[in-house]
Protein backbone atom coordinates (compact mmCIF):
# COMPACT_ATOMS: atom_id res chain seq x y z
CA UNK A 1 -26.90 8.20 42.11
CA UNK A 2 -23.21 9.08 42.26
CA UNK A 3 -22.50 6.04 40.96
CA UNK A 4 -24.32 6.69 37.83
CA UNK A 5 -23.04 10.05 37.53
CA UNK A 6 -19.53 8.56 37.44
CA UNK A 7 -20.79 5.83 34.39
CA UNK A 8 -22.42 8.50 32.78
CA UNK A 9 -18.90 10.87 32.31
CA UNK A 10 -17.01 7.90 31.84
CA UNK A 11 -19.27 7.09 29.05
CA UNK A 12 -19.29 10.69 27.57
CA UNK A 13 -15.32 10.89 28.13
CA UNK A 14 -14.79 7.68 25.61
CA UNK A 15 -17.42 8.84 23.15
CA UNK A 16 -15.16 12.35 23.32
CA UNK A 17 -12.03 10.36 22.76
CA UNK A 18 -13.68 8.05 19.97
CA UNK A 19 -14.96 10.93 17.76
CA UNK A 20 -11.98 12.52 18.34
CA UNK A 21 -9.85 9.96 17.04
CA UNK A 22 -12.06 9.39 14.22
CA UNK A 23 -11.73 13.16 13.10
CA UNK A 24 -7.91 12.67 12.31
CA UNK A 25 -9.23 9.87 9.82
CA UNK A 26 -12.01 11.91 8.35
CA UNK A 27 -11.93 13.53 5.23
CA UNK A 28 -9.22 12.25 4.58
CA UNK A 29 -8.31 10.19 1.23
CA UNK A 30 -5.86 7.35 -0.26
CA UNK A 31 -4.76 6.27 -4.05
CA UNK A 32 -4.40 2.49 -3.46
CA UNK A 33 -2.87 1.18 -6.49
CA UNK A 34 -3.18 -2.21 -6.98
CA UNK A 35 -6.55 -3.47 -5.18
CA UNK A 36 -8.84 -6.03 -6.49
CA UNK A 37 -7.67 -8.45 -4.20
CA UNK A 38 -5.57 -9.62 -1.59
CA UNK A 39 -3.47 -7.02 0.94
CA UNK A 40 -4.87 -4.53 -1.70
CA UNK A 41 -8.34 -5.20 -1.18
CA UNK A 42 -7.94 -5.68 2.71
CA UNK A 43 -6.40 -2.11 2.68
CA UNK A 44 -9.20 -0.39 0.86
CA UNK A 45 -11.54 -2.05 3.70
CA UNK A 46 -9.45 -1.04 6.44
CA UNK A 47 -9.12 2.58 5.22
CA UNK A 48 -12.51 2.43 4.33
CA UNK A 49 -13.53 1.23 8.32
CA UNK A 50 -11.23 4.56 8.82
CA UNK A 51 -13.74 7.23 7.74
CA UNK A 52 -11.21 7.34 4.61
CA UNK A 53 -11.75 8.24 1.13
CA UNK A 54 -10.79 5.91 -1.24
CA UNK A 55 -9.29 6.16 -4.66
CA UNK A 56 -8.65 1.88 -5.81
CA UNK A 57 -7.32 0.80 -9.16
CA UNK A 58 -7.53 -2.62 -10.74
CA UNK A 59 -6.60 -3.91 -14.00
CA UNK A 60 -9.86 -5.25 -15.35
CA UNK A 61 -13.10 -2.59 -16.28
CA UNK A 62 -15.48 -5.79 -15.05
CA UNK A 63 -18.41 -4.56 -12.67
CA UNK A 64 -18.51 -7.45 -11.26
CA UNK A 65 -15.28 -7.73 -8.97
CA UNK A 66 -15.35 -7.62 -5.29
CA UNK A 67 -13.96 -3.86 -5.80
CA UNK A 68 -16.87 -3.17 -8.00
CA UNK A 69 -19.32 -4.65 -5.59
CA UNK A 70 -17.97 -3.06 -1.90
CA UNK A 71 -17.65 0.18 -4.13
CA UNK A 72 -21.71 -0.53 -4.66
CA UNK A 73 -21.99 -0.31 -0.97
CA UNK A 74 -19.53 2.03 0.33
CA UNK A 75 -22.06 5.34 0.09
CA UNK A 76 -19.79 7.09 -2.49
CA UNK A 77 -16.65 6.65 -0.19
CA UNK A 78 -14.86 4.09 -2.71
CA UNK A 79 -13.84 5.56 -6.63
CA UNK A 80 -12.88 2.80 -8.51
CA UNK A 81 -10.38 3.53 -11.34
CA UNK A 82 -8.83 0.98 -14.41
CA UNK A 83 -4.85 0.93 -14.24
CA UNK A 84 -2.52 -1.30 -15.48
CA UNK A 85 0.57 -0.38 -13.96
CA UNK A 86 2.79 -1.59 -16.87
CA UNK A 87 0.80 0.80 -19.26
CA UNK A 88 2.39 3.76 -19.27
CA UNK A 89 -0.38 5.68 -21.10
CA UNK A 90 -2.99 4.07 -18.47
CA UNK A 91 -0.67 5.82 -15.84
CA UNK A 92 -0.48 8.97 -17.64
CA UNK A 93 -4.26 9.08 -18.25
CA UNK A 94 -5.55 8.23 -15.00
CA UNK A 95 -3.16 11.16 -13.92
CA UNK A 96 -4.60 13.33 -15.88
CA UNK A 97 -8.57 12.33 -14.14
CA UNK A 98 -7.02 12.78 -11.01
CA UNK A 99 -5.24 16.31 -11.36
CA UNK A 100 -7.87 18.04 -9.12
CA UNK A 101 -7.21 15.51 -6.28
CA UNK A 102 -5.13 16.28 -2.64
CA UNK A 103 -3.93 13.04 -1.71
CA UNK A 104 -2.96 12.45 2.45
CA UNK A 105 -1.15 8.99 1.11
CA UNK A 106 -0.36 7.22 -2.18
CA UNK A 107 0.07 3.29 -1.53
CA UNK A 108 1.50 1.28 -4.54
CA UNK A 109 0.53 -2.42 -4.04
CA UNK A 110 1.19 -4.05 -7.69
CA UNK A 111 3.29 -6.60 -7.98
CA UNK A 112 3.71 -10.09 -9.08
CA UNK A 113 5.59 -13.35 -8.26
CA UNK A 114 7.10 -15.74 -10.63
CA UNK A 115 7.78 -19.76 -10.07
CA UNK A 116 10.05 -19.29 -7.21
CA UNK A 117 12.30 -22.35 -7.54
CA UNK A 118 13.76 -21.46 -10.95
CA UNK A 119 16.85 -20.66 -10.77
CA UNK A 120 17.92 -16.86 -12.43
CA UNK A 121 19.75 -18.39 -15.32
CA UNK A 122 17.06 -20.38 -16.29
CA UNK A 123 14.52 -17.66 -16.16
CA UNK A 124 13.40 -16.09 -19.87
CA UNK A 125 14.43 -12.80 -20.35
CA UNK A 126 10.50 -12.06 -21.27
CA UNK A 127 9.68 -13.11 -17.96
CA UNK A 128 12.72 -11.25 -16.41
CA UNK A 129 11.77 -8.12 -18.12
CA UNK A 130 7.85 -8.95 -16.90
CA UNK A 131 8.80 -8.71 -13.39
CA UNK A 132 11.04 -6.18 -13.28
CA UNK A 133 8.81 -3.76 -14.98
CA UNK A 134 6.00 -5.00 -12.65
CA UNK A 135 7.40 -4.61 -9.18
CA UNK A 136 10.11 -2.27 -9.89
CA UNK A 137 9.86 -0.04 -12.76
CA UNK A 138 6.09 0.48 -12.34
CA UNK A 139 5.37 1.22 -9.10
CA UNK A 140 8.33 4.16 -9.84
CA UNK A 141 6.69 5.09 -12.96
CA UNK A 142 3.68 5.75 -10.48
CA UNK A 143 5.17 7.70 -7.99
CA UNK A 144 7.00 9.91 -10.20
CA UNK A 145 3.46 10.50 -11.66
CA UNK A 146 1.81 10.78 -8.50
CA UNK A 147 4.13 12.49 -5.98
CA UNK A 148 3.00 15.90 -6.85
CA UNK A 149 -0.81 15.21 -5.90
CA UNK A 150 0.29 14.17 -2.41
CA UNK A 151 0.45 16.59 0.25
CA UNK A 152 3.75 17.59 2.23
CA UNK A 153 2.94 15.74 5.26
CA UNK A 154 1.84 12.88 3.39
CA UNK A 155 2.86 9.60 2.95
CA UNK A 156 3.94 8.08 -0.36
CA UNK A 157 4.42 4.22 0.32
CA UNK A 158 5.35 0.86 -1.89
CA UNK A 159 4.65 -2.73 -0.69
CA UNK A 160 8.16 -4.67 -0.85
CA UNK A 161 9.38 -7.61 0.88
CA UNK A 162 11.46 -8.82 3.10
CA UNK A 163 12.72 -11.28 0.70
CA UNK A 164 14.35 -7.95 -1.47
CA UNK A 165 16.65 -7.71 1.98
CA UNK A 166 19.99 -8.92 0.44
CA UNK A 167 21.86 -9.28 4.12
CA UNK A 168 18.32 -10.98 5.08
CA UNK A 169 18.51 -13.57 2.01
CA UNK A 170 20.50 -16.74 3.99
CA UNK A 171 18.01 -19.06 2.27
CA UNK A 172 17.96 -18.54 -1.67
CA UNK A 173 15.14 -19.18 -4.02
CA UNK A 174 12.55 -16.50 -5.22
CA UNK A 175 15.79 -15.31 -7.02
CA UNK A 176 13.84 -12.94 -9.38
CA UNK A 177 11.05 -11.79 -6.89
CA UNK A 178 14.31 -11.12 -4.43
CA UNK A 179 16.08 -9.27 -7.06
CA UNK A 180 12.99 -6.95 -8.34
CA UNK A 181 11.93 -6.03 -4.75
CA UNK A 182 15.99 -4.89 -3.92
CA UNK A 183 15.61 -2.92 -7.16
CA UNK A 184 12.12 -1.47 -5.76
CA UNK A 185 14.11 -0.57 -2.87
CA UNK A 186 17.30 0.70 -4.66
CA UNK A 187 14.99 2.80 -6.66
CA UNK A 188 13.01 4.21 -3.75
CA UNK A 189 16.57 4.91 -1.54
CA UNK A 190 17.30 6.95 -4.80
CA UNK A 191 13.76 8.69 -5.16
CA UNK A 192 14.30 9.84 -1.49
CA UNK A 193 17.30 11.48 -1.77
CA UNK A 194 16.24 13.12 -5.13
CA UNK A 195 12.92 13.87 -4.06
CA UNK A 196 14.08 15.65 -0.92
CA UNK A 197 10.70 16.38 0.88
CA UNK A 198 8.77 16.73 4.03
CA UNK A 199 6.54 13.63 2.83
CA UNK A 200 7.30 10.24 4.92
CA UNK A 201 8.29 7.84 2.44
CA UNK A 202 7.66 3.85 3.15
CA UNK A 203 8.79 0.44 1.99
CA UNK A 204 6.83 -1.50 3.42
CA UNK A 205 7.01 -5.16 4.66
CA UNK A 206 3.63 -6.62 5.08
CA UNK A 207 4.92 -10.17 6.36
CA UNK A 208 3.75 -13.41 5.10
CA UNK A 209 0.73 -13.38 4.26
CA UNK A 210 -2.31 -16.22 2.82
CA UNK A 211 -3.09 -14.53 -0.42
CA UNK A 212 -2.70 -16.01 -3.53
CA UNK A 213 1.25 -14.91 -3.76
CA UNK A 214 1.89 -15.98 0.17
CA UNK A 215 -0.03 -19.55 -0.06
CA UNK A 216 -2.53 -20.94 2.38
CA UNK A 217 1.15 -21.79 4.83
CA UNK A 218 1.62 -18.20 5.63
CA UNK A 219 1.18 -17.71 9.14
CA UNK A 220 -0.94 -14.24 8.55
CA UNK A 221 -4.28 -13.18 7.39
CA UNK A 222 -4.83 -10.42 5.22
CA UNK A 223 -6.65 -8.53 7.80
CA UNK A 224 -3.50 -8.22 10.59
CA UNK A 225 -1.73 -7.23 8.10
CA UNK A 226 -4.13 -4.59 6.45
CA UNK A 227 -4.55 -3.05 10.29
CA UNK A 228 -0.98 -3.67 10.97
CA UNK A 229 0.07 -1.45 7.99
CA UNK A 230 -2.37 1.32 8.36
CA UNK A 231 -1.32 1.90 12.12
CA UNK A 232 2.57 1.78 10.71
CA UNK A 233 1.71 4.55 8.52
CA UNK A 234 -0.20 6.51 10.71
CA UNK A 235 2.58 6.39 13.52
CA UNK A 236 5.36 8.12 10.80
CA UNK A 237 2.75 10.78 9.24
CA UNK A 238 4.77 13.91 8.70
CA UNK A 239 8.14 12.07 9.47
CA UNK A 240 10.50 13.05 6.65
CA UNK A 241 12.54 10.93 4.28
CA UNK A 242 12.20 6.57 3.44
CA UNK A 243 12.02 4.31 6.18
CA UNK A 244 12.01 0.40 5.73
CA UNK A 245 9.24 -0.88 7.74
CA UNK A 246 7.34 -3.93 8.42
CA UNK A 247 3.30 -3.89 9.75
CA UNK A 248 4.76 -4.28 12.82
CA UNK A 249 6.65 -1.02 12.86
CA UNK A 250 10.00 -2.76 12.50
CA UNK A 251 12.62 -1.67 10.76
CA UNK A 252 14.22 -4.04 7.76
CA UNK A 253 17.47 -4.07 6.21
């Protein structure tokens, strides 16, 4: 009898403890910006899995993308929204939709990767000016756009690389991607400073990763990383000013 007694609180103590960590995720809601597949797609499921609400842009208006479909199933907990993040208007409209909205975190995840054996002077300056604008000048154009709908002890946060690292870069090659993710991050270390907030502020490093970018070599899966990233953010909620992180909670230079 005692013995069951003694299962029986331990059993009630971890359902306390579960439902109590679950409240600090309920109610609670993202802007992922950049989703339909990939790390952004395995970070709407993970914040979904969360008890999250979950704002997800992708490019396309097509009901039939794997957005479209796990926002079919996700009992109203998944808003899909169209945004291309190199249309300014798009960004300006989809603002204006969301003006009503309290955001605990605002995750930019666009980006793109040209052939990453050309070298820079080789490169045509309308494919130069195409990544740039992607994975630099967009995801800013964003968060300047955004910021306001984010609460002070939120967390605004951009996906870079670890390739943008220049002290890092003792290999060469992906000489554009490198140079617009140090630009993402030379635009960010300015943000910061001008912003001048509570909010945490993140660049984060999701590793390498099999997605269509990484390639099947990469040594990750989209879901370590996914999990890896939310617990990153979740550690520095309320932490003010930009941090360089990894999923692993490691700082990057």
């Amino acid at each position: 009898m005692q013995e069951k007694i003694l299962y029986s609180f331990a059993f009630t103590s971890l359902l306390i403890l579960f439902y109590s960590y679950m409240r600090g995720y309920m109610n609670k809601k993202i802007l992922i910006i950049g989703a339909s597949r990939g790390l952004g797609f395995g970070l709407v499921k993970q914040y979904l899995s969360l008890g999250y609400k979950v704002i997800a842009t992708e490019r396309k208006n097509d009901a039939g993308t794997k957005l479209r479909k796990l926002a079919n199933y996700s009992k109203g907990n998944l808003q899909v929204e169209i945004l291309d993040i190199n249309d300014h208007d798009q960004i300006k409209i989809l603002r204006k939709k969301l003006n009503s909205e309290s955001l605990d975190i605002l995750f930019v995840n666009a980006g793109v990767c040209d052939d990453n054996t050309q070298e820079i002077g080789l490169i045509s300056t309308e494919v130069f000016n195409w990544v740039m604008q992607t994975n630099s000048l967009g995801p800013m154009k964003v968060i300047e756009n955004f910021d306001d709908l984010v609460k002070q002890d939120g967390t605004i946060s951009v996906m870079t690389s670890g390739l943008g690292s220049i002290s890092c870069n003792t290999s060469g090659g992906y000489e554009l991607y490198r140079a617009s993710k140090a630009a993402l991050n030379m635009l960010m270390k300015s943000y910061a400073i001008r912003a001048g907030d509570k909010r945490s502020l993140i660049a984060m490093m999701p590793g390498w990763v099999r997605t269509d970018m990484g390639g099947a070599d990469a040594p990750l899966d989209v879901e370590t990383s996914a999990k890896g990233i939310t617990e990153t953010i979740a550690l520095h909620q309320g932490d003010a000013g930009l941090k360089f992180l990894d999923y692993q909670n490691k700082s990057i230079t």
